[in-house]
C-alpha atoms as a PDB file:
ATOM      1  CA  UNK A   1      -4.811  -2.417  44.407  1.00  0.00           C
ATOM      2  CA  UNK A   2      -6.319  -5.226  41.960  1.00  0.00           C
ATOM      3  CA  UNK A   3      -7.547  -7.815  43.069  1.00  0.00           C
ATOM      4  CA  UNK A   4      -5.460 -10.966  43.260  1.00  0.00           C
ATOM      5  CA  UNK A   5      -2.544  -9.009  44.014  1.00  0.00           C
ATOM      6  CA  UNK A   6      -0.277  -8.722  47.277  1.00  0.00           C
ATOM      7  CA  UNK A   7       1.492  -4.874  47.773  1.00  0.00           C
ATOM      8  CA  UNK A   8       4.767  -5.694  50.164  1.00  0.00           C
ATOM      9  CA  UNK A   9       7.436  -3.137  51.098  1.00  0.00           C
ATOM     10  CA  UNK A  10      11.244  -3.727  50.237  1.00  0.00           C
ATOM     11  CA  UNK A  11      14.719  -3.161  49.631  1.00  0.00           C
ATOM     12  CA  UNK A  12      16.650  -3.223  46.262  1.00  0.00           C
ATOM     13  CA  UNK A  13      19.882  -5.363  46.908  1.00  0.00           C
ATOM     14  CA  UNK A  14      21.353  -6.333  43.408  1.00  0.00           C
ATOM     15  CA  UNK A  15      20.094  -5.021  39.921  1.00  0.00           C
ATOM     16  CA  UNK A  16      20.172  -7.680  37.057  1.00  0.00           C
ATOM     17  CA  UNK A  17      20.220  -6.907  33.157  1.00  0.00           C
ATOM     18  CA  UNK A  18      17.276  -5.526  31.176  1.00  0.00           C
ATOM     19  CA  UNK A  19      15.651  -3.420  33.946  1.00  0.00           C
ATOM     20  CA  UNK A  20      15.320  -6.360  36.611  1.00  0.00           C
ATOM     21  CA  UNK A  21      15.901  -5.855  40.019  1.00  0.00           C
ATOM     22  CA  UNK A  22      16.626  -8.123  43.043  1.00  0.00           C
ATOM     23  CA  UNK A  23      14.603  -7.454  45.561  1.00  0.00           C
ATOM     24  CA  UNK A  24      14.275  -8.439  49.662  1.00  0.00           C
ATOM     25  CA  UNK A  25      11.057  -7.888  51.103  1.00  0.00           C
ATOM     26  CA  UNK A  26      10.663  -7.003  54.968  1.00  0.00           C
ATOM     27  CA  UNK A  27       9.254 -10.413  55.567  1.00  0.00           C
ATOM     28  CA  UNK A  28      12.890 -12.111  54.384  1.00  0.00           C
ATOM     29  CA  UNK A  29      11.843 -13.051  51.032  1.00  0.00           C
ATOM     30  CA  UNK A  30      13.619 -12.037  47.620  1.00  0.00           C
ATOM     31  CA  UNK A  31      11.612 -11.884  44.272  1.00  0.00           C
ATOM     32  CA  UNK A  32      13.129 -10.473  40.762  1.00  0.00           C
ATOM     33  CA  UNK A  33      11.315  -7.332  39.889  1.00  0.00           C
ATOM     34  CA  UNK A  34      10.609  -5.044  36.841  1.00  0.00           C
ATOM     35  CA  UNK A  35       9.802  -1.192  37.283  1.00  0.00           C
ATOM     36  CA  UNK A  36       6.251  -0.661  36.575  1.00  0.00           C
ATOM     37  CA  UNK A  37       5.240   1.081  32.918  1.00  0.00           C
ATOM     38  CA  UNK A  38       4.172   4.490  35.060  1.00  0.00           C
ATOM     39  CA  UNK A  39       7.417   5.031  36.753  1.00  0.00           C
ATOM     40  CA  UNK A  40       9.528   4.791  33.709  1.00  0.00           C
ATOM     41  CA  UNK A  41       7.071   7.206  31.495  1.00  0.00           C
ATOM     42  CA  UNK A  42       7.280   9.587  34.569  1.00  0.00           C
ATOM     43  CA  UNK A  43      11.505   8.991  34.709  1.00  0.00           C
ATOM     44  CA  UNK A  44      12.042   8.046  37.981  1.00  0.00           C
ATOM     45  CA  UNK A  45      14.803   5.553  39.137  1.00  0.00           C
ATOM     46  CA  UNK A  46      15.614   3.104  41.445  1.00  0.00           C
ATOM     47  CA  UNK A  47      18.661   2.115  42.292  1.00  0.00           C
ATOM     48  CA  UNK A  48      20.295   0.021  45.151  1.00  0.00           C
ATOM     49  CA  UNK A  49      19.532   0.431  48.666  1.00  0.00           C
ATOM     50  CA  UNK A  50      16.070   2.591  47.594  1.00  0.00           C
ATOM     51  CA  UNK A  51      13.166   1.166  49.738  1.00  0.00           C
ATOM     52  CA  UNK A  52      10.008   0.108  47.482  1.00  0.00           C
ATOM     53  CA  UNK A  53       6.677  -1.339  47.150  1.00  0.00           C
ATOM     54  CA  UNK A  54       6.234  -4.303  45.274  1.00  0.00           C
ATOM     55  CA  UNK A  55       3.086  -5.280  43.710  1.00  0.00           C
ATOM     56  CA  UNK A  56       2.900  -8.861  43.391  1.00  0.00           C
ATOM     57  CA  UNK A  57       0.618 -11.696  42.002  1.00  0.00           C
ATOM     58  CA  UNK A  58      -0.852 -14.268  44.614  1.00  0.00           C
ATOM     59  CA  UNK A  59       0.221 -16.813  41.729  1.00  0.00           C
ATOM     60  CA  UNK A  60       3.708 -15.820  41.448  1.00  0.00           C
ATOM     61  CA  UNK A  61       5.756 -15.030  44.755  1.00  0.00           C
ATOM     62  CA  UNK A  62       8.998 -14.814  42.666  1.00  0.00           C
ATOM     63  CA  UNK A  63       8.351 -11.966  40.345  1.00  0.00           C
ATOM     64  CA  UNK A  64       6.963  -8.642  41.056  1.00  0.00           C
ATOM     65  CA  UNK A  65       6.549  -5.217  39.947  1.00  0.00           C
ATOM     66  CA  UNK A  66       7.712  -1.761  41.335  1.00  0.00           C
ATOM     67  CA  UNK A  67       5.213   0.418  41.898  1.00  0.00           C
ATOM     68  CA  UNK A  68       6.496   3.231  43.711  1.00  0.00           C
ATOM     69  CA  UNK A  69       9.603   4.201  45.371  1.00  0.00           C
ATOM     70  CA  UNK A  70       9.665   5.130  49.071  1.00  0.00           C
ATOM     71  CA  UNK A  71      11.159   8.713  49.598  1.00  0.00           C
ATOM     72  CA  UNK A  72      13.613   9.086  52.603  1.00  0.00           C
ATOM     73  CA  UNK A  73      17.308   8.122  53.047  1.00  0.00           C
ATOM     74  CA  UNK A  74      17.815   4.459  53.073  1.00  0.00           C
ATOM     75  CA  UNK A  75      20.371   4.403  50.220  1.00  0.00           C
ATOM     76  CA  UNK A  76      24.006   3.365  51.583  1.00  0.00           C
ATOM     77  CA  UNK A  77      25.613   7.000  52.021  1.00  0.00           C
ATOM     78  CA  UNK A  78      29.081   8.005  50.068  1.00  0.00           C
ATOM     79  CA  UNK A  79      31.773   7.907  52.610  1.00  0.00           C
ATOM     80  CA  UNK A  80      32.907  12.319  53.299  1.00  0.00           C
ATOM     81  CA  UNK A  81      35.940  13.601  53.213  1.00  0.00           C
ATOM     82  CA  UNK A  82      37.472  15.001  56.062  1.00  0.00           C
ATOM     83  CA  UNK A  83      38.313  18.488  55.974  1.00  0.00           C
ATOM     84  CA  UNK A  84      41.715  19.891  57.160  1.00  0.00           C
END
């Protein structure tokens, strides 16, 4: 961690245009994110529901970066169909 910056966990809600997320920390607080330069050489995505950590700056509480996605299943699950 750098210093000057704040590391907070989160969910993904809504994604925006150009690679920008909406994101809503655990404290209740939503801040517009980008995916950080490592996790998009090493191809991973994010998409809605995915828990992350944000790395913001103690300057700026409304934009962030996304460091790393959380594994485990927190996305919103596809509804099965019922066999007969």
């Amino acid at each position: 961690m750098k210093n000057g910056t704040i590391l907070k966990e989160g969910v993904i809600k809504e994604t925006h245009g150009y690679g920008v997320f909406l994101v809503e920390l655990d404290n209740g607080h939503t801040c517009n994110c980008k995916v950080s330069g490592k996790m998009s050489n090493a191809k991973i995505n994010v998409m809605v529901g995915d828990r992350v950590e944000v790395e913001m700056s103690v300057y700026d509480l409304n934009n962030g970066r996304i460091v790393r996605r959380i594994t485990g299943r927190t996305r919103p699950s596809t509804p099965q169909k019922k066999k007969k």
